[in-house]
N, C-alpha and C. Protein backbone atom coordinates (compact mmCIF):
# COMPACT_ATOMS: atom_id res chain seq x y z
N UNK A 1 17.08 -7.43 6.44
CA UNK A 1 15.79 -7.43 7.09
C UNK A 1 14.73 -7.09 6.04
N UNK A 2 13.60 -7.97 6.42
CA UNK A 2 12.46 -7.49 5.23
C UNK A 2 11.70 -6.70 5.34
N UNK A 3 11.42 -5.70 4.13
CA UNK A 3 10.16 -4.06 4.92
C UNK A 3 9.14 -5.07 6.09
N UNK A 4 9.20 -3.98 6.44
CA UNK A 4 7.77 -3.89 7.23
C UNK A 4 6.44 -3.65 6.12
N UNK A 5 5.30 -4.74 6.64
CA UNK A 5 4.38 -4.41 5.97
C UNK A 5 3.38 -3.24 6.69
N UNK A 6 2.63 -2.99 6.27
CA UNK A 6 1.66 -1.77 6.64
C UNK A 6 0.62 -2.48 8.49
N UNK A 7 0.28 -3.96 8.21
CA UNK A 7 -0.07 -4.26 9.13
C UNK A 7 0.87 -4.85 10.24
N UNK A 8 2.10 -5.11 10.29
CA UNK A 8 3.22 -4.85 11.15
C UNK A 8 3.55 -3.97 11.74
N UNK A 9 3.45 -2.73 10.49
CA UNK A 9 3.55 -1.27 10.93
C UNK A 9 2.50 -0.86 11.92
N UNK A 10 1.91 -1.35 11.79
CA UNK A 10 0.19 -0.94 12.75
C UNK A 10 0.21 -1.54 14.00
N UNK A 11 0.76 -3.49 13.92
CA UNK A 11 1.28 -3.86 15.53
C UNK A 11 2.02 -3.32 16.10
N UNK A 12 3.15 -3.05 15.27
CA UNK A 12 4.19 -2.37 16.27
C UNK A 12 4.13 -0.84 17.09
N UNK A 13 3.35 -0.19 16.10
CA UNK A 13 2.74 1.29 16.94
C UNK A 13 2.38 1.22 17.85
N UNK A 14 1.17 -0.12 17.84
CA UNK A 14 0.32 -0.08 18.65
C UNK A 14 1.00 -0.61 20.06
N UNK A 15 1.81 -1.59 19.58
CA UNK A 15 2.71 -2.37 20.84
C UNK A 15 3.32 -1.23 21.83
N UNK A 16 3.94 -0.15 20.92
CA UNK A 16 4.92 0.89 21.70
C UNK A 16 3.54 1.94 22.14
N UNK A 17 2.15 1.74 21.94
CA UNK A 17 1.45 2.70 22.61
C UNK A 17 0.80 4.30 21.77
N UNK A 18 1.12 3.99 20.65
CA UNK A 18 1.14 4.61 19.54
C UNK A 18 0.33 4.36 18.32
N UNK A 19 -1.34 4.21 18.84
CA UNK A 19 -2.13 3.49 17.58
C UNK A 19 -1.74 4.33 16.51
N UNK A 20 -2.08 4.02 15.18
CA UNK A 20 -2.27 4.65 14.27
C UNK A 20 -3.39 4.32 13.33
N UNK A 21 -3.80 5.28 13.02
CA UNK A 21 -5.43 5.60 11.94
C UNK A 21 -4.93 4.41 10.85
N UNK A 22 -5.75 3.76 10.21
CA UNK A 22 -5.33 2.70 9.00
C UNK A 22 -4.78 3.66 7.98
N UNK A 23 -4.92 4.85 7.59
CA UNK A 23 -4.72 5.31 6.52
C UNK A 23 -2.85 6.18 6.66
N UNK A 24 -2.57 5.79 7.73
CA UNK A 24 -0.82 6.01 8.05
C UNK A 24 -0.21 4.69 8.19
N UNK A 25 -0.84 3.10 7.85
CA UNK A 25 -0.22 2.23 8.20
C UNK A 25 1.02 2.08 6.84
N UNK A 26 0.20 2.14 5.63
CA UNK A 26 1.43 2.31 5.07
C UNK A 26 2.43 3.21 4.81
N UNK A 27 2.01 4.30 4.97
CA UNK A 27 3.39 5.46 4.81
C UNK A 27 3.99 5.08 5.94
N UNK A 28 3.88 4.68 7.11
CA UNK A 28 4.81 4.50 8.21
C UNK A 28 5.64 3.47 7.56
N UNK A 29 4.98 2.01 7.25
CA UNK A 29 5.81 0.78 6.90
C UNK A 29 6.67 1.79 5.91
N UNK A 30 6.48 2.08 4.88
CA UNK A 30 7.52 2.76 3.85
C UNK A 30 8.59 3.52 4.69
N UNK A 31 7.72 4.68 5.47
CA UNK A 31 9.38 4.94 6.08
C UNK A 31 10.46 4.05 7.42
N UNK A 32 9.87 3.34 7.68
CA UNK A 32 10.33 2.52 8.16
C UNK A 32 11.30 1.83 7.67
N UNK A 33 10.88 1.20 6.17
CA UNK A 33 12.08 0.75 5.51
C UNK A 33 12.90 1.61 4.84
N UNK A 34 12.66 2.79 4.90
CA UNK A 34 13.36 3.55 4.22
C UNK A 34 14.90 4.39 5.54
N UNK A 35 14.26 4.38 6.25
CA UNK A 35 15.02 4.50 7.62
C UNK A 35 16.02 3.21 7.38
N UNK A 36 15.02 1.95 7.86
CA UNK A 36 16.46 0.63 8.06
C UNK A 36 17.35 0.49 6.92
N UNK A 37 17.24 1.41 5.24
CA UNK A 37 18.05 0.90 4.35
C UNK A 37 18.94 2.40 4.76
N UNK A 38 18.52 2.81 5.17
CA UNK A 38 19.78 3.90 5.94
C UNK A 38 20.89 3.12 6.58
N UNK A 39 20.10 2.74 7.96
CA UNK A 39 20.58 2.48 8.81
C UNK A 39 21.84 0.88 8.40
N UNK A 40 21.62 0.63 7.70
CA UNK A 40 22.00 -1.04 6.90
C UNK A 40 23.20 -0.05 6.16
N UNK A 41 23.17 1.14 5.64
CA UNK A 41 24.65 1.66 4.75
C UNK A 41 24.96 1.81 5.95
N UNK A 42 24.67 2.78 6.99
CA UNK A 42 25.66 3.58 8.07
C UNK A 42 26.30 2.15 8.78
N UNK A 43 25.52 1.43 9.15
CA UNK A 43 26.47 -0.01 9.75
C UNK A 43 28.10 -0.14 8.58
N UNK A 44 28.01 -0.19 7.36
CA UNK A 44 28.83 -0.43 6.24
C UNK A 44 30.07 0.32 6.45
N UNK A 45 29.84 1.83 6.99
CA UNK A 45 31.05 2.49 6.86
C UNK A 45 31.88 1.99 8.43
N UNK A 46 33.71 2.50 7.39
CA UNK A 46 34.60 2.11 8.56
C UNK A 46 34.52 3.45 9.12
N UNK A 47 34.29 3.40 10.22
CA UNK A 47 34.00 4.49 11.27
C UNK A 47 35.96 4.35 12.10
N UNK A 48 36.58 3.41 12.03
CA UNK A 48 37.70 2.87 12.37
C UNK A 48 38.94 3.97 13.15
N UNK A 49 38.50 4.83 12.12
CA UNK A 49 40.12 6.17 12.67
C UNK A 49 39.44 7.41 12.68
N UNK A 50 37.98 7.37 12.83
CA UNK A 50 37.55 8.39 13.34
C UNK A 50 37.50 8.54 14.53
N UNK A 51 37.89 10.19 15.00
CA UNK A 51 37.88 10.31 16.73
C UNK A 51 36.53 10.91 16.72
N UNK A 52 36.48 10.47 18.36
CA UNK A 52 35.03 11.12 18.78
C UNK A 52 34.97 12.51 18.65
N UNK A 53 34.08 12.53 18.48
CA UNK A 53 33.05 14.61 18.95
C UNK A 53 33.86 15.07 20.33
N UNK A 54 34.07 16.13 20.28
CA UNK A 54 34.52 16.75 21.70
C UNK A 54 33.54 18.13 21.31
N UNK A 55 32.96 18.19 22.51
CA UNK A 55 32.41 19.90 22.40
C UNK A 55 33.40 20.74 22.73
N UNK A 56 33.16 21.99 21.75
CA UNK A 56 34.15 22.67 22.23
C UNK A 56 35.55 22.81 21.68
N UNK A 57 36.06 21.70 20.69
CA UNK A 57 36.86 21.38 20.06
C UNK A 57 37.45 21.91 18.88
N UNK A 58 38.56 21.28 18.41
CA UNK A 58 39.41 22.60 17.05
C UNK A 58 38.17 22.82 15.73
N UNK A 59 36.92 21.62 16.08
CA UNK A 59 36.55 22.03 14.33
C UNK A 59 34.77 22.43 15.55
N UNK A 60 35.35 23.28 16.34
CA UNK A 60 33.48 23.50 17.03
C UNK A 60 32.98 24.46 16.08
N UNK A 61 33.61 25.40 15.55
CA UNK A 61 33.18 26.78 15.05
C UNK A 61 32.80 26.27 13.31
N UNK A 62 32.87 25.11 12.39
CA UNK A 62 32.99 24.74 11.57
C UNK A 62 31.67 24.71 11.21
């Protein structure tokens, strides 16, 4: 996916109801992409033979 530019960043705030001042359009776009190149490794890992979270469980106190 390609960054977000600063005026994308500014539709999309605004779309979800959330204007923003021009002078946060680009630090938002930046973290924005800085979030999705997160989110783009965590897709990567094999999550495969991991068990779920249990609350309460042998590693709660950890």
């Amino acid at each position: 996916m390609p960054d977000l530019t600063p005026a994308e960043a500014a539709r999309w705030s605004a779309f979800a109801g959330l204007p923003l001042p021009a002078e946060r359009h680009a630090e938002v776009a930046a973290m924005a992409s800085r979030m999705n190149d997160l989110a783009a490794v965590l897709r990567e890992l094999d999550l495969g033979d991991t068990e779920p979270y249990r609350p309460g469980g042998a590693d709660a106190t950890v």
